[in-house]
C-alpha atoms as a PDB file:
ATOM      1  CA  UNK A   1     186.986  67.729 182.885  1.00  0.00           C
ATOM      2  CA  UNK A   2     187.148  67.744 179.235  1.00  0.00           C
ATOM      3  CA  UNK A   3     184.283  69.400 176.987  1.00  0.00           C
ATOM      4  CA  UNK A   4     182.860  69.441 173.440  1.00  0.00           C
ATOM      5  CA  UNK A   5     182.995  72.518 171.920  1.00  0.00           C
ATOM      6  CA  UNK A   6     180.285  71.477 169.107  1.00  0.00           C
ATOM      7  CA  UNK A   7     177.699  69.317 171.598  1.00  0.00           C
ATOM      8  CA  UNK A   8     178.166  71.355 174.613  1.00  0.00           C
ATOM      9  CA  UNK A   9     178.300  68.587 176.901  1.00  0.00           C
ATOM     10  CA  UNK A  10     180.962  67.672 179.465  1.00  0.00           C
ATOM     11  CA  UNK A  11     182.864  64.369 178.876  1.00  0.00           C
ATOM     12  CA  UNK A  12     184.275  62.200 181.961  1.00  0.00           C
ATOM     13  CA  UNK A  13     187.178  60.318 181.538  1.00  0.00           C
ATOM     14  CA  UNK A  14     190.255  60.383 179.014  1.00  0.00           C
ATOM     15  CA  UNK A  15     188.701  61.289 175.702  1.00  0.00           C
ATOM     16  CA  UNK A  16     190.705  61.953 172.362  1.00  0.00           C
ATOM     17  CA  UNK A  17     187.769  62.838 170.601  1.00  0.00           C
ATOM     18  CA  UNK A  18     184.198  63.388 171.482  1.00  0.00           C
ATOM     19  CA  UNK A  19     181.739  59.865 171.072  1.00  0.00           C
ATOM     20  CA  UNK A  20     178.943  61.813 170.034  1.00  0.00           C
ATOM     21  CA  UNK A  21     180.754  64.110 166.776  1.00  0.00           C
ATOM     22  CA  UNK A  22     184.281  63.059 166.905  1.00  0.00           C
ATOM     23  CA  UNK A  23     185.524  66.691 167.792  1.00  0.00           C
ATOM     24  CA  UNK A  24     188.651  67.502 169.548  1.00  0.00           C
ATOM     25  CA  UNK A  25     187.340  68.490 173.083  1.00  0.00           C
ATOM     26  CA  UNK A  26     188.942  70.574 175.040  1.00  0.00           C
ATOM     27  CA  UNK A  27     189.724  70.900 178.885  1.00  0.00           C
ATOM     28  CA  UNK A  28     187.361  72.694 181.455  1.00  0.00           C
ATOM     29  CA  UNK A  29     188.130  73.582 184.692  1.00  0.00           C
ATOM     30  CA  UNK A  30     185.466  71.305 187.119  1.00  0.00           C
ATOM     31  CA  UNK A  31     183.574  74.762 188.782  1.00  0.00           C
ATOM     32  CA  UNK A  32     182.520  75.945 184.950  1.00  0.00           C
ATOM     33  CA  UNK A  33     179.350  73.656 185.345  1.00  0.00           C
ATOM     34  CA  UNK A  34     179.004  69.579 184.120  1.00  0.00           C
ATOM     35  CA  UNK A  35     175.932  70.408 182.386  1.00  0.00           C
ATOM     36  CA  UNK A  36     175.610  72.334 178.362  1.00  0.00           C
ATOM     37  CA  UNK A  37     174.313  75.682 178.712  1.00  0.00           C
ATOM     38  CA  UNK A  38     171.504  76.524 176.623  1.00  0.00           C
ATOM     39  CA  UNK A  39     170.890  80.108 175.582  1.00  0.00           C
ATOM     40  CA  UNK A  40     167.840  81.801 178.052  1.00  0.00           C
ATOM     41  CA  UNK A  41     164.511  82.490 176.329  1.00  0.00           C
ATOM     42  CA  UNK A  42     163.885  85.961 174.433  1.00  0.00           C
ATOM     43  CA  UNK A  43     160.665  87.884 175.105  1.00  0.00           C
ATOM     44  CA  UNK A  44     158.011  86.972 172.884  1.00  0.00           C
ATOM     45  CA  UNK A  45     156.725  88.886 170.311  1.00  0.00           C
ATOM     46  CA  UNK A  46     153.078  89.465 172.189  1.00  0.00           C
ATOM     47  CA  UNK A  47     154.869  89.770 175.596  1.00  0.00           C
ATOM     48  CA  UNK A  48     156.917  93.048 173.653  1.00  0.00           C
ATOM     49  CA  UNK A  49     153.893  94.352 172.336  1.00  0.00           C
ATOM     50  CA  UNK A  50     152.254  94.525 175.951  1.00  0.00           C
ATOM     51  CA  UNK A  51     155.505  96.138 177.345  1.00  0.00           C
ATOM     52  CA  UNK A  52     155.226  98.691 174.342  1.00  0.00           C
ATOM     53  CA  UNK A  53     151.502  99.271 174.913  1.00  0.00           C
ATOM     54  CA  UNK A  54     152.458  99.878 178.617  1.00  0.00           C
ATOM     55  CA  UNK A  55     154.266 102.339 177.812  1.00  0.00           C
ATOM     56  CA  UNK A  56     152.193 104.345 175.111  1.00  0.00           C
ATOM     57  CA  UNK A  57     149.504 104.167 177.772  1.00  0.00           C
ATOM     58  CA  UNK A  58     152.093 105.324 180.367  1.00  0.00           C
ATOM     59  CA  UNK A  59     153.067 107.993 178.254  1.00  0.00           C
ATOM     60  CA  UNK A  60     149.448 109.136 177.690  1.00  0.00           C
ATOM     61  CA  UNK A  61     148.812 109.456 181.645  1.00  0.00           C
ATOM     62  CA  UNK A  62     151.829 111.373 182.200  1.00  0.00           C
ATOM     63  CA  UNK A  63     151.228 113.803 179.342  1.00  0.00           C
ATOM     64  CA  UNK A  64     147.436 114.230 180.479  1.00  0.00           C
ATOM     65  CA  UNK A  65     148.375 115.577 183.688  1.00  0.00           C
ATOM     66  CA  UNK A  66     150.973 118.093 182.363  1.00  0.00           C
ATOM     67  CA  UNK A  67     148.739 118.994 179.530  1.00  0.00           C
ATOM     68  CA  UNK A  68     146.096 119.591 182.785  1.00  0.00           C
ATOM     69  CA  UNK A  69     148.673 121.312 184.877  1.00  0.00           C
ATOM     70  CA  UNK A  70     150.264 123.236 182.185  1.00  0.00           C
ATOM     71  CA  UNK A  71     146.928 124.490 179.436  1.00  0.00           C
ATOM     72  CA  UNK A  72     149.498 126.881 177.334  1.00  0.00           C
ATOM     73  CA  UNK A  73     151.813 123.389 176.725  1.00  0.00           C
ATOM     74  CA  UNK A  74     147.947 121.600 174.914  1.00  0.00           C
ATOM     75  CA  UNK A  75     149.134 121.900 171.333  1.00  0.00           C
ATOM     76  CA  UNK A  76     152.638 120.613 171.480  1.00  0.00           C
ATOM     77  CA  UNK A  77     151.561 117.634 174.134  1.00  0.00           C
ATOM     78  CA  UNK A  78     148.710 116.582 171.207  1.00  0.00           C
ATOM     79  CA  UNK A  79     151.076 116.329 168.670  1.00  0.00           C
ATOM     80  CA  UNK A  80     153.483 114.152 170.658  1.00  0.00           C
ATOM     81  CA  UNK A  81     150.108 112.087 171.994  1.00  0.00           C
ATOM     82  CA  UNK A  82     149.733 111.417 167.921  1.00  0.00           C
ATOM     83  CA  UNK A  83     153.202 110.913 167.184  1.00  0.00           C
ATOM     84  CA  UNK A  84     153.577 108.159 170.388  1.00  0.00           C
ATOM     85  CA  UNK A  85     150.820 106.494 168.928  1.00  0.00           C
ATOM     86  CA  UNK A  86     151.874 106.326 165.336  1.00  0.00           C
ATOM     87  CA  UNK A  87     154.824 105.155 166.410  1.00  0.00           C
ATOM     88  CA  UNK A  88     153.279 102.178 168.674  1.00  0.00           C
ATOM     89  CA  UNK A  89     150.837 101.367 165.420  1.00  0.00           C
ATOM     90  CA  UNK A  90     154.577 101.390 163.303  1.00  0.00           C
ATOM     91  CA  UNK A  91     155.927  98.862 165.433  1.00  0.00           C
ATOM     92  CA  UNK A  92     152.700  97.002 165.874  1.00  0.00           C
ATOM     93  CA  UNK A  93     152.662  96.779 162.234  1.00  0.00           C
ATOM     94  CA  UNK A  94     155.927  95.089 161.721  1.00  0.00           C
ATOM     95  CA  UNK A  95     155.388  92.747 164.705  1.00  0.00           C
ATOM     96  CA  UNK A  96     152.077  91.244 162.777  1.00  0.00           C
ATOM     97  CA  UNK A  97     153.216  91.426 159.130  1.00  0.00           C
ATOM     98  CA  UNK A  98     157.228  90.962 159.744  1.00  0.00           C
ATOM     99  CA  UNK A  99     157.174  87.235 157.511  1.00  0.00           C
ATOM    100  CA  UNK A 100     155.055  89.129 154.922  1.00  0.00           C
ATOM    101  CA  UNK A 101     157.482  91.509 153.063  1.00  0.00           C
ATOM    102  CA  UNK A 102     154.699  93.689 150.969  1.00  0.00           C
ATOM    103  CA  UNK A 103     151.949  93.791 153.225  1.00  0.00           C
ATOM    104  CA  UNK A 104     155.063  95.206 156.073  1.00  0.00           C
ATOM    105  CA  UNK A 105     155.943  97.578 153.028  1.00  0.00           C
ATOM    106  CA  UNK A 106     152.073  98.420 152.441  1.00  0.00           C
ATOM    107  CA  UNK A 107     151.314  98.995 156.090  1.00  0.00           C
ATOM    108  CA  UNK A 108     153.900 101.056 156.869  1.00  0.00           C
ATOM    109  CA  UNK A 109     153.071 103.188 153.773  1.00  0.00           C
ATOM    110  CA  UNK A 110     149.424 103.929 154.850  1.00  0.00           C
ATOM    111  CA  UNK A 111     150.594 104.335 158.607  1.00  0.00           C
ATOM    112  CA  UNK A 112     152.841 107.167 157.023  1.00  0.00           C
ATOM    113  CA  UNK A 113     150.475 108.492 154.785  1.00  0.00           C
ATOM    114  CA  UNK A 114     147.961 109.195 157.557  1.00  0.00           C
ATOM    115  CA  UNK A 115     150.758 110.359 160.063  1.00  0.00           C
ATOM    116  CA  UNK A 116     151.736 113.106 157.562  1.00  0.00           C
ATOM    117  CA  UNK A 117     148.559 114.056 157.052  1.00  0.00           C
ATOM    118  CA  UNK A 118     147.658 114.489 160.583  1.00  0.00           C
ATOM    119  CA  UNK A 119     150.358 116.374 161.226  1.00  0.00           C
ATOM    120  CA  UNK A 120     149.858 118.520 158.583  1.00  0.00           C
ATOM    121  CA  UNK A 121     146.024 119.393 160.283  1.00  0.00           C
ATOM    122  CA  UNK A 122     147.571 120.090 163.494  1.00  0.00           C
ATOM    123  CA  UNK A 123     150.573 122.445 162.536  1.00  0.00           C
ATOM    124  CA  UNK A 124     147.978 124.758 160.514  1.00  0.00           C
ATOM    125  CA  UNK A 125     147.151 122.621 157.591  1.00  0.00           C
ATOM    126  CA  UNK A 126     149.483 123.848 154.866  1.00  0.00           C
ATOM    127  CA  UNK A 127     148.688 120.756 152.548  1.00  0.00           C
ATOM    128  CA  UNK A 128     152.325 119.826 152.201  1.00  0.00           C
ATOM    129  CA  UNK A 129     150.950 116.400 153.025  1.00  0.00           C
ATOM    130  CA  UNK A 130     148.559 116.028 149.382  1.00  0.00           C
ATOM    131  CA  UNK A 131     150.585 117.710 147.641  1.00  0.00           C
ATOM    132  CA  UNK A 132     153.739 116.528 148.042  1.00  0.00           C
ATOM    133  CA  UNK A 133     153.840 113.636 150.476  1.00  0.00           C
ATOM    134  CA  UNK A 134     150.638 111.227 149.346  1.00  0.00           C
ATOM    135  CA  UNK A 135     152.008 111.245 145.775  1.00  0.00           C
ATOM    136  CA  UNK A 136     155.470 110.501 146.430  1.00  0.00           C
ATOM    137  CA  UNK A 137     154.477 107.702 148.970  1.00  0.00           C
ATOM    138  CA  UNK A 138     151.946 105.858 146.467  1.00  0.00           C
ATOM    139  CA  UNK A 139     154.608 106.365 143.810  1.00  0.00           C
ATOM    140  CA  UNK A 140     157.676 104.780 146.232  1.00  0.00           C
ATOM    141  CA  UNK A 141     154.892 102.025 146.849  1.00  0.00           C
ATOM    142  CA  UNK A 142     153.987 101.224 143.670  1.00  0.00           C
ATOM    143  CA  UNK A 143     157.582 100.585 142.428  1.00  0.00           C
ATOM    144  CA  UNK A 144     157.945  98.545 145.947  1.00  0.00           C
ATOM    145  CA  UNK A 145     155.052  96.438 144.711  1.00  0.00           C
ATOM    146  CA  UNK A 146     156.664  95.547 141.236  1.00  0.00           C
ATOM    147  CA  UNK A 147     159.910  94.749 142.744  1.00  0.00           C
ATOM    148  CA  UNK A 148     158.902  92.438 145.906  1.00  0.00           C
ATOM    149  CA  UNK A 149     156.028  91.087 143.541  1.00  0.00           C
ATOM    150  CA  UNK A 150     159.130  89.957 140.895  1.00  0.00           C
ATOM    151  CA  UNK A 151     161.355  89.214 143.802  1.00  0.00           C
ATOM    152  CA  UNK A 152     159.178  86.775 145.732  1.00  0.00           C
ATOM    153  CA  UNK A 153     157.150  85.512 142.655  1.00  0.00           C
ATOM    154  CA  UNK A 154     153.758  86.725 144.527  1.00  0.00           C
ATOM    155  CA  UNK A 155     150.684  84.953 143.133  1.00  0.00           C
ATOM    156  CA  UNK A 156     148.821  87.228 140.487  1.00  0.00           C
ATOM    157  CA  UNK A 157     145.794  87.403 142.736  1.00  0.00           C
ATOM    158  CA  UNK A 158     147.825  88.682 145.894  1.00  0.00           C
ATOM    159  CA  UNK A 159     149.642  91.290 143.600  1.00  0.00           C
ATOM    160  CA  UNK A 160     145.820  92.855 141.866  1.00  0.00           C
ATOM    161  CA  UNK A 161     144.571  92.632 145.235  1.00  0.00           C
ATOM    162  CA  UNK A 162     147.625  95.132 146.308  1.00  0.00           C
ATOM    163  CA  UNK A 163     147.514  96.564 143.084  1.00  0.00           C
ATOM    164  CA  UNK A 164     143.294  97.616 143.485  1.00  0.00           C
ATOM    165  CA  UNK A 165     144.092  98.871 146.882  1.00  0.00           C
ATOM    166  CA  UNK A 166     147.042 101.253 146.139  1.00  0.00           C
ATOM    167  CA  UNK A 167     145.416 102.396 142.609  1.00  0.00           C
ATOM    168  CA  UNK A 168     142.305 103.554 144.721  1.00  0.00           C
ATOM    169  CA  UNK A 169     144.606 105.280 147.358  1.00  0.00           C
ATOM    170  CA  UNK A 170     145.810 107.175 144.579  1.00  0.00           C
ATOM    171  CA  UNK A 171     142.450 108.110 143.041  1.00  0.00           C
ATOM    172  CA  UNK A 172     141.150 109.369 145.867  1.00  0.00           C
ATOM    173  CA  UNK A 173     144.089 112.563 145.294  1.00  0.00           C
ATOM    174  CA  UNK A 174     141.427 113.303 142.522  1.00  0.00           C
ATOM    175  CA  UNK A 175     139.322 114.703 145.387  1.00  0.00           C
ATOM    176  CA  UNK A 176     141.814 117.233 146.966  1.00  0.00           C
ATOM    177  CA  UNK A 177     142.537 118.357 143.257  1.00  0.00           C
ATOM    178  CA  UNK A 178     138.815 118.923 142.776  1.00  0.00           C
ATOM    179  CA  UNK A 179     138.001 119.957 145.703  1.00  0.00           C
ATOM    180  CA  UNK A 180     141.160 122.962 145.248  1.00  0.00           C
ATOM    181  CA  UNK A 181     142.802 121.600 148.419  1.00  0.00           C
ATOM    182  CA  UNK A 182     145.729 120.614 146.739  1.00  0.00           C
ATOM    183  CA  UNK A 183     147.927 124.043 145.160  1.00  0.00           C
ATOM    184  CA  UNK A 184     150.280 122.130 143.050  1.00  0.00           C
ATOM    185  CA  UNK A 185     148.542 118.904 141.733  1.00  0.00           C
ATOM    186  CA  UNK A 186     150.604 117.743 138.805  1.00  0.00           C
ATOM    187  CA  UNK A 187     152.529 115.137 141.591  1.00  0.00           C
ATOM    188  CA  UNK A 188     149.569 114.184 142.523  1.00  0.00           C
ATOM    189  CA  UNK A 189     147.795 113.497 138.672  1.00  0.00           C
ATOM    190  CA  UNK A 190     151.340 112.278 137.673  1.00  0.00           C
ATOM    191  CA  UNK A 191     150.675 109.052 140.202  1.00  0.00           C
ATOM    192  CA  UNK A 192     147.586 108.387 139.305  1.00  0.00           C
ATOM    193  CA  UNK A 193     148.219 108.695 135.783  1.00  0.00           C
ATOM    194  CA  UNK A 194     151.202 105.997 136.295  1.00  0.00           C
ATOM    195  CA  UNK A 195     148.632 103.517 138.361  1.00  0.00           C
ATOM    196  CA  UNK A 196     145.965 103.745 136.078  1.00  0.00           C
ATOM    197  CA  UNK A 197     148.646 102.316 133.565  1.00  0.00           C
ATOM    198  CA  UNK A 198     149.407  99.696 135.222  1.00  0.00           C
ATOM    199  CA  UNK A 199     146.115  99.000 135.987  1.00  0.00           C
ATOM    200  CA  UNK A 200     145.350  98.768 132.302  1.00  0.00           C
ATOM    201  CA  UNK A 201     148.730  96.716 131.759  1.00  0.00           C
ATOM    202  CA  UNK A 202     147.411  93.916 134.088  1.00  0.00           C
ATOM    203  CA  UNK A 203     144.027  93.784 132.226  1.00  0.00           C
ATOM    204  CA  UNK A 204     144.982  93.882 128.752  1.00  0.00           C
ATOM    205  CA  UNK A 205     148.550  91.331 129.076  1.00  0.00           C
ATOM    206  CA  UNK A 206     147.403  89.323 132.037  1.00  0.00           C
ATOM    207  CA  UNK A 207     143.350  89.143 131.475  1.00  0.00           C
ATOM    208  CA  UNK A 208     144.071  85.459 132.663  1.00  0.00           C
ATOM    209  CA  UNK A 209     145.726  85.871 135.698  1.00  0.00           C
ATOM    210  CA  UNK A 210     143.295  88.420 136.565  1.00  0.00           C
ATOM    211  CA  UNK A 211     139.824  86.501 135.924  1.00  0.00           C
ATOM    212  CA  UNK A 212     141.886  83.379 137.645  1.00  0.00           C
ATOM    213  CA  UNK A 213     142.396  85.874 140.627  1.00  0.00           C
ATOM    214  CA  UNK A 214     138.471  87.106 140.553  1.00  0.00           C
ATOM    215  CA  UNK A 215     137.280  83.755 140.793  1.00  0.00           C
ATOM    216  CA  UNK A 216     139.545  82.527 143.496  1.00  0.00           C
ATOM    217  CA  UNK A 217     139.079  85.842 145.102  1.00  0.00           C
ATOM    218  CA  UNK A 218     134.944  85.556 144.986  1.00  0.00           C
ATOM    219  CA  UNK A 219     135.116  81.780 145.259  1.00  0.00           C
ATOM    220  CA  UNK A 220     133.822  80.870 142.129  1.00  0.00           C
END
């Protein structure tokens, strides 16, 4: 039996070449099959994210009844409760946004951001998280922004729409400075500083783009 290396198809007779693409075929013994194989089917991206939830929820029963069997074990079984599901909202995340490059980038930020924070609360609340973390996040995201904004040549109302959202996540790290929650808040006044720059970058050299974006944005 001869075969096609290119179409994948068995060819009867004496062939020099392959009628279909002209390849050189090549010999096959007869008990490898007459027919082309064709590659099996992968699991589907909502058929992975049930077999994932399965498991978080799996996870969750199993650690209820230690956490109910063994009361001194309570704090460390929370935090891995929180950490199973941050990770499940992670991979969730990429699963829905994976063909959008900075909503995957802005997701994963914010699912970050709170995931440090919460930790933070549960391990004694220290404020590493404002002080250090938030800042350094919203700054890694707004240079993430500019770059996959240039790189994919994002329309100017996707990028103020980003651009509003991340410049009031950083704002709101005006509220832990006032409020004395966060001890060293120059990080922290440093990031907003830099968004409220760009913010006024957009407005004054692309007033255009942005009242193009407004209208489109509030149907007008």
């Amino acid at each position: 039996m001869q075969y096609c290396p290119k179409c994948r198809v068995s060819i009867h007779g004496r062939k020099k070449a392959c009628p279909l693409c002209q390849k050189k075929l090549e010999y096959k013994g007869a008990d490898e099959g007459n027919f082309p194989v064709f590659p099996e089917k992968k699991i589907s991206s909502v058929t992975f994210m049930k077999i994932l939830t399965f498991i978080l929820a799996a996870f969750y029963i199993l650690t209820w009844m230690l956490e109910f069997m063994i009361p001194d074990a309570s704090p460390v079984i929370r935090i891995c409760q929180i950490a199973a599901f941050f990770t499940w909202l992670d991979i969730f995340v990429i699963n829905i946004f994976r063909y959008n490059i900075l909503k995957t980038i802005t997701m994963e930020a914010y699912v970050v951001i709170f995931t440090v924070i919460i930790s933070d609360l549960l391990t004694g609340w220290h404020r590493w998280s404002i002080t250090w973390v938030l800042p350094s996040i919203l700054f890694a995201l707004m240079i993430a922004t500019l770059i996959v904004s240039k790189a994919t040549a994002l329309h100017a109302d996707e990028f103020i729409a980003y651009l509003i959202l991340n410049s009031g996540a950083a704002l709101l790290q005006l509220i832990f400075v006032k409020l004395s929650m966060n001890w060293f808040p120059y990080p922290a006044i440093i990031s907003v500083t830099l968004y409220l720059l760009l913010d006024a970058g957009v407005v004054i050299f692309g007033f255009g783009d942005l009242m193009t974006a407004v209208a489109r944005r509030l149907n007008l």
